[in-house]
PDB file of N, CA and C in Angstrom:
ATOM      1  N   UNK A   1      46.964  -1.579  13.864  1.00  0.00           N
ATOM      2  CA  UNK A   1      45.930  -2.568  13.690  1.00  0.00           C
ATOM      3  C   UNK A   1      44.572  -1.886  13.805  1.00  0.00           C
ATOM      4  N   UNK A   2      44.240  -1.818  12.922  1.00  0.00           N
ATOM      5  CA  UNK A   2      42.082  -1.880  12.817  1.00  0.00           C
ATOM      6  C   UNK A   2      41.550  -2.572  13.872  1.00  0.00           C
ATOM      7  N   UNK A   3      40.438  -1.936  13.940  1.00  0.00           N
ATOM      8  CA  UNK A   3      38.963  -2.722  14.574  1.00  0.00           C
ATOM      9  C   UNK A   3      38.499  -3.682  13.829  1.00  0.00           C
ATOM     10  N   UNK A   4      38.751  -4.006  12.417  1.00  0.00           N
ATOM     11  CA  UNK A   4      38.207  -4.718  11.983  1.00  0.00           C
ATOM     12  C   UNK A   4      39.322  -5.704  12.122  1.00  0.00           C
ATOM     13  N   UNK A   5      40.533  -5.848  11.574  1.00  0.00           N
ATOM     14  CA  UNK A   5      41.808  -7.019  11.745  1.00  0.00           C
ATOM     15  C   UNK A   5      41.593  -7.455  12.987  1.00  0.00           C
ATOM     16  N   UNK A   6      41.473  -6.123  14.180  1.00  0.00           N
ATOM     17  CA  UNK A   6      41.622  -6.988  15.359  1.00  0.00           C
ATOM     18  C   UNK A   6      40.439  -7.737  16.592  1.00  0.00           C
ATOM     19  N   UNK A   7      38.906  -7.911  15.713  1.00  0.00           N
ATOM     20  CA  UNK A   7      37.798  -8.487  15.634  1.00  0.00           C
ATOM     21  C   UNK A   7      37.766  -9.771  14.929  1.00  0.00           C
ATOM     22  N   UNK A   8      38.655  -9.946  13.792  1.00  0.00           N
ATOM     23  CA  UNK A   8      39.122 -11.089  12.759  1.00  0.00           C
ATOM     24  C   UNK A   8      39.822 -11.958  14.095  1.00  0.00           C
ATOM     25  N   UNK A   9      41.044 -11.834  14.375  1.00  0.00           N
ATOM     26  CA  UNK A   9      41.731 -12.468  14.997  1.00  0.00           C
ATOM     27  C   UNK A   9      41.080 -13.215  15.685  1.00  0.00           C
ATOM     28  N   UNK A  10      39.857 -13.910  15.693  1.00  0.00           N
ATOM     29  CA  UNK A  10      39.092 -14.826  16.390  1.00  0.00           C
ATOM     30  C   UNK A  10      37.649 -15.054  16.281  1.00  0.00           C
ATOM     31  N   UNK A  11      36.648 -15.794  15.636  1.00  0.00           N
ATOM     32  CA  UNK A  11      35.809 -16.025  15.097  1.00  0.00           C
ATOM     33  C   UNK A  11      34.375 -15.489  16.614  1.00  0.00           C
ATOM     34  N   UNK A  12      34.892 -15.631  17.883  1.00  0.00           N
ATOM     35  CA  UNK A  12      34.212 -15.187  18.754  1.00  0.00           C
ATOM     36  C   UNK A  12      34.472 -14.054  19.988  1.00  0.00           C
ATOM     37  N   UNK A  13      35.402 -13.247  19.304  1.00  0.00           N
ATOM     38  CA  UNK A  13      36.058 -12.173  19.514  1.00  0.00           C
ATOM     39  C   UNK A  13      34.759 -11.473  19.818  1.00  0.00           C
ATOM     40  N   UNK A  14      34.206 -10.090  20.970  1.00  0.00           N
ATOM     41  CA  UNK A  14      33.263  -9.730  21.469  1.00  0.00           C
ATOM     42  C   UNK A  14      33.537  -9.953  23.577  1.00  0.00           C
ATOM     43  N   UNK A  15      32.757  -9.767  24.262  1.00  0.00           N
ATOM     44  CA  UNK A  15      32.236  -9.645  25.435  1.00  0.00           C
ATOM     45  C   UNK A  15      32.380 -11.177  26.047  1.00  0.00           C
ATOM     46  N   UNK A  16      31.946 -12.172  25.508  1.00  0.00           N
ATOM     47  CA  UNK A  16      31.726 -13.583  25.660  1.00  0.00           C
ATOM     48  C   UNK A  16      32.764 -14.093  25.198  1.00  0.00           C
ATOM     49  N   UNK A  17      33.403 -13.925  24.651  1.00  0.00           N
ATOM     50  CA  UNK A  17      34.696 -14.384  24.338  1.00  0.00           C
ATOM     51  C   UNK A  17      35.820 -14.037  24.875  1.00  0.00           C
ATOM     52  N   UNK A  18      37.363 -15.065  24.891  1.00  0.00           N
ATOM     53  CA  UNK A  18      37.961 -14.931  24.956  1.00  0.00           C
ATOM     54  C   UNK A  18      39.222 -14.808  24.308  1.00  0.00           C
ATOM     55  N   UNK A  19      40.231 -13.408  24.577  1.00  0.00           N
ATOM     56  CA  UNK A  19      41.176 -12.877  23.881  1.00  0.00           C
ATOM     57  C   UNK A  19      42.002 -13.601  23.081  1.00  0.00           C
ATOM     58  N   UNK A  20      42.384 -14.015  22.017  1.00  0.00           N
ATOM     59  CA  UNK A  20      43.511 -15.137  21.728  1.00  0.00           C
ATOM     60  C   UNK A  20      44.869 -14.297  21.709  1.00  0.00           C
ATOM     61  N   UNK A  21      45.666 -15.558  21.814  1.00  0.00           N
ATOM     62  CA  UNK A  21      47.099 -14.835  21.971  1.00  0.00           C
ATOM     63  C   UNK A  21      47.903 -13.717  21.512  1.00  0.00           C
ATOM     64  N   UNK A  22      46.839 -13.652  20.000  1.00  0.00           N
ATOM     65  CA  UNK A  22      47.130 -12.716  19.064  1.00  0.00           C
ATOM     66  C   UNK A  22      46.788 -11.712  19.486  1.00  0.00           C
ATOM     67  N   UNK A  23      45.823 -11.547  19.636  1.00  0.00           N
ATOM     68  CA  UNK A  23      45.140  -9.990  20.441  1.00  0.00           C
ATOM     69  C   UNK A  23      45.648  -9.875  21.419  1.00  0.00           C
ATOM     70  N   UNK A  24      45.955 -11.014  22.381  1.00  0.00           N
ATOM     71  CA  UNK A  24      46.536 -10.445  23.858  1.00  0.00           C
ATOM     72  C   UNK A  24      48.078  -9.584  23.624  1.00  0.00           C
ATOM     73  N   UNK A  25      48.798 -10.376  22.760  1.00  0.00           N
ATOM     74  CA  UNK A  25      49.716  -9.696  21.887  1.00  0.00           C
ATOM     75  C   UNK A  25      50.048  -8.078  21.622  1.00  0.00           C
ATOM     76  N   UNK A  26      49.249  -7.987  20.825  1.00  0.00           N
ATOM     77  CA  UNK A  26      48.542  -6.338  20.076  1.00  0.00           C
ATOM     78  C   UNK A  26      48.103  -5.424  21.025  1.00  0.00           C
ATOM     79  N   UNK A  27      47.074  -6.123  22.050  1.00  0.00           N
ATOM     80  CA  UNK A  27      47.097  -5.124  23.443  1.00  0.00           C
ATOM     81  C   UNK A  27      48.477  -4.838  23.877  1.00  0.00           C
ATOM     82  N   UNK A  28      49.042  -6.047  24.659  1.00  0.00           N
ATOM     83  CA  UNK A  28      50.281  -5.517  25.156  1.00  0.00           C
ATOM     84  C   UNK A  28      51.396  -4.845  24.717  1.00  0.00           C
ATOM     85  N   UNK A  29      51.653  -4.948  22.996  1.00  0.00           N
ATOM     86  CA  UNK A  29      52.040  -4.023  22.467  1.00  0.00           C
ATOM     87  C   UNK A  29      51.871  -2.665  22.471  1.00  0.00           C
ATOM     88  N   UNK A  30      50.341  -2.700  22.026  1.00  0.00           N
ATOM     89  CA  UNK A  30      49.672  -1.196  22.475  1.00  0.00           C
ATOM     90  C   UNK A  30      49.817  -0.537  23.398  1.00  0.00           C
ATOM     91  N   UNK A  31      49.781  -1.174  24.437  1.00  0.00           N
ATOM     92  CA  UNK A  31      50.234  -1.005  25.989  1.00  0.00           C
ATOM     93  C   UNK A  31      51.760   0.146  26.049  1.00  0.00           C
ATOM     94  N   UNK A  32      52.555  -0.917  26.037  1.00  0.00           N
ATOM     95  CA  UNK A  32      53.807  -0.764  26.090  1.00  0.00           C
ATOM     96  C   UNK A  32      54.116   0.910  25.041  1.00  0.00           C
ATOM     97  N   UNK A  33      53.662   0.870  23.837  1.00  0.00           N
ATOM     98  CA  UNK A  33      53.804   1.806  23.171  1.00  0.00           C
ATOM     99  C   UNK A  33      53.444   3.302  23.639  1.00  0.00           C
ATOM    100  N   UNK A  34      52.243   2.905  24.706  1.00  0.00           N
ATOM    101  CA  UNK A  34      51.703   3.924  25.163  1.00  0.00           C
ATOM    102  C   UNK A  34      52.270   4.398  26.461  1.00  0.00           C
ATOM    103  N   UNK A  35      53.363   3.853  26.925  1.00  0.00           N
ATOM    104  CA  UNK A  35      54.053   3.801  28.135  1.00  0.00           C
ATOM    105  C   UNK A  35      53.295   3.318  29.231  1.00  0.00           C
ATOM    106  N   UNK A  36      52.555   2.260  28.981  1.00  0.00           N
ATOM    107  CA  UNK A  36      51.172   2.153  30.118  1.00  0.00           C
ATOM    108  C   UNK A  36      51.710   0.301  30.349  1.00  0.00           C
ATOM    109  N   UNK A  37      51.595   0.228  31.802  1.00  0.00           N
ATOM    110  CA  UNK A  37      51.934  -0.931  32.072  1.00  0.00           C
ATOM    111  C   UNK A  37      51.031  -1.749  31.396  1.00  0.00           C
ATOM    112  N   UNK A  38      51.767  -3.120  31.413  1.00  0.00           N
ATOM    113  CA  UNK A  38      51.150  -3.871  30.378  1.00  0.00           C
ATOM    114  C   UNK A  38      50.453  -5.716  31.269  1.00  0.00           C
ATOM    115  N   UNK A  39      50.297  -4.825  32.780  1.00  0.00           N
ATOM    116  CA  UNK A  39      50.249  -6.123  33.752  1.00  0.00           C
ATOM    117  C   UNK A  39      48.554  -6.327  33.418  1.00  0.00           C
ATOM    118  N   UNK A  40      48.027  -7.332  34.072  1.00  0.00           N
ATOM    119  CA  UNK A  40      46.934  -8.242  33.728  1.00  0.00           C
ATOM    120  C   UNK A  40      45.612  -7.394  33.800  1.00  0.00           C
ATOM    121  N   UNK A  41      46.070  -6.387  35.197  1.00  0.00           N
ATOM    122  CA  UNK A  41      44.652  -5.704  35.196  1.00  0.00           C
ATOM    123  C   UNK A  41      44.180  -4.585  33.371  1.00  0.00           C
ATOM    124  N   UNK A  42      45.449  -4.048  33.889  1.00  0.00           N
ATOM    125  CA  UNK A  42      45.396  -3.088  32.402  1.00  0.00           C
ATOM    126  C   UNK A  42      45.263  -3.570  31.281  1.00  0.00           C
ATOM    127  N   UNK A  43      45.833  -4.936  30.706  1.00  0.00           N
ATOM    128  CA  UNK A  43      45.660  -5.652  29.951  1.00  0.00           C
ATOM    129  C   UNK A  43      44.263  -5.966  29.551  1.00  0.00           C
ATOM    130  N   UNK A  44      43.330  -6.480  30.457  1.00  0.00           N
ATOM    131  CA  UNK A  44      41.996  -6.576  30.871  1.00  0.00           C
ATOM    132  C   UNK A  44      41.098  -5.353  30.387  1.00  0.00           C
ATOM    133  N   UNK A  45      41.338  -4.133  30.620  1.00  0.00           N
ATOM    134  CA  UNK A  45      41.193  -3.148  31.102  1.00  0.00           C
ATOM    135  C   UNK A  45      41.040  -2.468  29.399  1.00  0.00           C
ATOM    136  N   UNK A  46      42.159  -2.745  28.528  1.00  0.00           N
ATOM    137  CA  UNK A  46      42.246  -2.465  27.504  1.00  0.00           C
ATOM    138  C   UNK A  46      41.422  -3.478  26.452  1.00  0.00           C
ATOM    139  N   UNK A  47      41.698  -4.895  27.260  1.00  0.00           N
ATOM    140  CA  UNK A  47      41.089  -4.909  25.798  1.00  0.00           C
ATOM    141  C   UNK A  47      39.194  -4.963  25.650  1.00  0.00           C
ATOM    142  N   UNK A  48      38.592  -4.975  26.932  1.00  0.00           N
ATOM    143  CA  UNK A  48      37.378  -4.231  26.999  1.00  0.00           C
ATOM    144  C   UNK A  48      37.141  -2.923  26.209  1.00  0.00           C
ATOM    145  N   UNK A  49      37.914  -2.336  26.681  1.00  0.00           N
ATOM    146  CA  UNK A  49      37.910  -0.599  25.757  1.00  0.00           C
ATOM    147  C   UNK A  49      38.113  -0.957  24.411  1.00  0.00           C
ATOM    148  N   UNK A  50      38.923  -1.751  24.011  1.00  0.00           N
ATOM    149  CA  UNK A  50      39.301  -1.920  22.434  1.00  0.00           C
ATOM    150  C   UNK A  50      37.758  -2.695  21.986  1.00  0.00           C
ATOM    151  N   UNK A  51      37.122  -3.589  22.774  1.00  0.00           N
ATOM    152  CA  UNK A  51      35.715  -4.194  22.490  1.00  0.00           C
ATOM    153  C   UNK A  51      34.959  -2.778  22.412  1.00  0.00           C
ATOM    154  N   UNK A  52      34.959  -2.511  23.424  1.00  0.00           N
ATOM    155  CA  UNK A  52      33.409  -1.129  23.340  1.00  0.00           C
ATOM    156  C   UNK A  52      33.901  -0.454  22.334  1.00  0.00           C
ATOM    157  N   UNK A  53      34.973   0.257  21.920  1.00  0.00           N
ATOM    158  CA  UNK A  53      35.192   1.490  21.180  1.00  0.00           C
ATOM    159  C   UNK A  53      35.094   0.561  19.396  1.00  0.00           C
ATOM    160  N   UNK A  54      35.336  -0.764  19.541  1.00  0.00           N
ATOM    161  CA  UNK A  54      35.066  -1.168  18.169  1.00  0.00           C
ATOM    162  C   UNK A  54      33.550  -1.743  17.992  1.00  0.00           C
ATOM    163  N   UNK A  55      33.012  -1.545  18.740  1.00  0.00           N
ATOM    164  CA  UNK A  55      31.693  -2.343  19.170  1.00  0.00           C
ATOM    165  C   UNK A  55      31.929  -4.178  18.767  1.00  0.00           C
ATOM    166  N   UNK A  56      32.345  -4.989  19.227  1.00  0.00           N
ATOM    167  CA  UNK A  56      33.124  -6.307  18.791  1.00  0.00           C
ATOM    168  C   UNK A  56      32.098  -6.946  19.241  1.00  0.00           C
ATOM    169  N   UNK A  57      31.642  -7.583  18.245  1.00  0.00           N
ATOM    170  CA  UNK A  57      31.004  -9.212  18.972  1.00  0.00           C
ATOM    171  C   UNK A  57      30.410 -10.075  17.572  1.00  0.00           C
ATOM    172  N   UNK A  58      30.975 -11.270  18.180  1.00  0.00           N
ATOM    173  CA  UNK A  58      31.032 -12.422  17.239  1.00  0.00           C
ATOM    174  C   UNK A  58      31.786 -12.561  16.348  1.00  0.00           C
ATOM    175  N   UNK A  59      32.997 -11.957  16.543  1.00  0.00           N
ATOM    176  CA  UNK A  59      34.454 -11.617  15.700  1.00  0.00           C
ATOM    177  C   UNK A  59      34.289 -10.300  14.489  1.00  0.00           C
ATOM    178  N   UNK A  60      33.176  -9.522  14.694  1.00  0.00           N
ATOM    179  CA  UNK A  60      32.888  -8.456  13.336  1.00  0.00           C
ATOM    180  C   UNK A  60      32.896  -7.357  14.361  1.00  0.00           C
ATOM    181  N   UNK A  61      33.450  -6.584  13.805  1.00  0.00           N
ATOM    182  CA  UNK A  61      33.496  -4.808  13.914  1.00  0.00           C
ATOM    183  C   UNK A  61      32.062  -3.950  13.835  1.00  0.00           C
ATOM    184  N   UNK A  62      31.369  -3.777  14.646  1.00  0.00           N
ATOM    185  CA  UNK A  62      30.581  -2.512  14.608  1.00  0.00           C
ATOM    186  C   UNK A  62      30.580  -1.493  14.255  1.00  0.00           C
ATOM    187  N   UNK A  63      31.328  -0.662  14.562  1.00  0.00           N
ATOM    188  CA  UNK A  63      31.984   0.318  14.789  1.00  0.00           C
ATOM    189  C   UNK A  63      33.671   0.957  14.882  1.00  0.00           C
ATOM    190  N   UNK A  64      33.848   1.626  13.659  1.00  0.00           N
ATOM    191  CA  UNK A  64      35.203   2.286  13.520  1.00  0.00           C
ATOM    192  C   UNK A  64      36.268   1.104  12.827  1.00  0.00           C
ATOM    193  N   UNK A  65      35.502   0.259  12.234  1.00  0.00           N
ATOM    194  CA  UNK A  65      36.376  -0.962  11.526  1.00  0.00           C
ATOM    195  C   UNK A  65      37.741  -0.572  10.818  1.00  0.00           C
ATOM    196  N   UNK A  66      38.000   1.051  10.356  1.00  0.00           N
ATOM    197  CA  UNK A  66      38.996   0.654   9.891  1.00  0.00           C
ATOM    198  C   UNK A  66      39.924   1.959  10.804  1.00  0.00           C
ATOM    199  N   UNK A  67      39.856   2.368  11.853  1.00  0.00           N
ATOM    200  CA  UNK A  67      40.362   3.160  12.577  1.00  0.00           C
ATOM    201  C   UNK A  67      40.739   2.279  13.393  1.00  0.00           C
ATOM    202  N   UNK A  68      42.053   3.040  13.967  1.00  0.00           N
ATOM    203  CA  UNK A  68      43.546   1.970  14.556  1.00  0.00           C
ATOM    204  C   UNK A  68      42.627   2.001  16.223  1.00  0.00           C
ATOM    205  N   UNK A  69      42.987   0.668  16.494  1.00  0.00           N
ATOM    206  CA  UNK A  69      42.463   0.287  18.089  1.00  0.00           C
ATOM    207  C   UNK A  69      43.377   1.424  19.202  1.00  0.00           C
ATOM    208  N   UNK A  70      44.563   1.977  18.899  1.00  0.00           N
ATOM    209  CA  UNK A  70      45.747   2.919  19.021  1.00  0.00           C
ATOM    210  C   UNK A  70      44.635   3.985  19.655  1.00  0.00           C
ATOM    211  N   UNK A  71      43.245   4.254  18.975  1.00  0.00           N
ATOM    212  CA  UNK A  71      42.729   5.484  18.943  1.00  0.00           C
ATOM    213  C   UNK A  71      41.704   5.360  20.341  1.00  0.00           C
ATOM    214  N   UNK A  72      41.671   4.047  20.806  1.00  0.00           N
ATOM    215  CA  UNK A  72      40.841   3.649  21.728  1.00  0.00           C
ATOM    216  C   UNK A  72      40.746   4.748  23.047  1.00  0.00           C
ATOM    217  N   UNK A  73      40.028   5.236  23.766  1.00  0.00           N
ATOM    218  CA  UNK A  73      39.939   6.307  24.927  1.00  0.00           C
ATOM    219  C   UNK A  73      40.425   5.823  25.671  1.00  0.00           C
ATOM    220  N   UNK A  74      41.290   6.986  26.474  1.00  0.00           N
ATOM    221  CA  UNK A  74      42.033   6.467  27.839  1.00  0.00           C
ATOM    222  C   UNK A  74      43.498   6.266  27.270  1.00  0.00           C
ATOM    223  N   UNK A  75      44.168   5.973  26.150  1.00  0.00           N
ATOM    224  CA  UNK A  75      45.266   5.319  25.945  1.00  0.00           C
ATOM    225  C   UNK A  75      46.108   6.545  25.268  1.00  0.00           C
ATOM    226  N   UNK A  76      45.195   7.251  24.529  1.00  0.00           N
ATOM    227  CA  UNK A  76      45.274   8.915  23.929  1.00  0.00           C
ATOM    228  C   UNK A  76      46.441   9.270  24.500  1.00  0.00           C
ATOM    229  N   UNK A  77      47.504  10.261  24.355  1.00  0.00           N
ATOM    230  CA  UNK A  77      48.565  10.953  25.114  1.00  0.00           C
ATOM    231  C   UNK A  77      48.147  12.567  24.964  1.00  0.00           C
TER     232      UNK A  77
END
């Protein structure tokens, strides 16, 4: 998944907003893929990082729109 698909997934996707199921989804996937627990803090934790590293707000991509959220810092192996 993109920065940009996963900025779509919610019209107020950004800082002020909150995650929809879909994204909470895609994190915890991400999570899991990365062998990284997938409990509430980290969850949290990620999808902040997936906001900053896509620069997200108001459901549009800033930054790295079509590079995989996968690439986000910290999650790297």
């Amino acid at each position: 998944m993109t920065c940009a698909q996963y900025a779509a997934m919610a019209p107020d996707t950004g800082l002020n907003g909150n995650a929809t199921k879909e994204q909470i989804a895609a994190v915890t996937a991400m999570l899991l893929r990365h062998n990284r627990a997938a409990d509430d803090q980290n969850l949290h934790l990620a999808i902040l990082q997936v906001i900053a590293y896509c620069n997200i707000y108001g459901g549009h991509s800033g930054s790295n729109q079509d590079a995989a959220i996968d690439g986000i810092p910290g999650l790297r192996n």
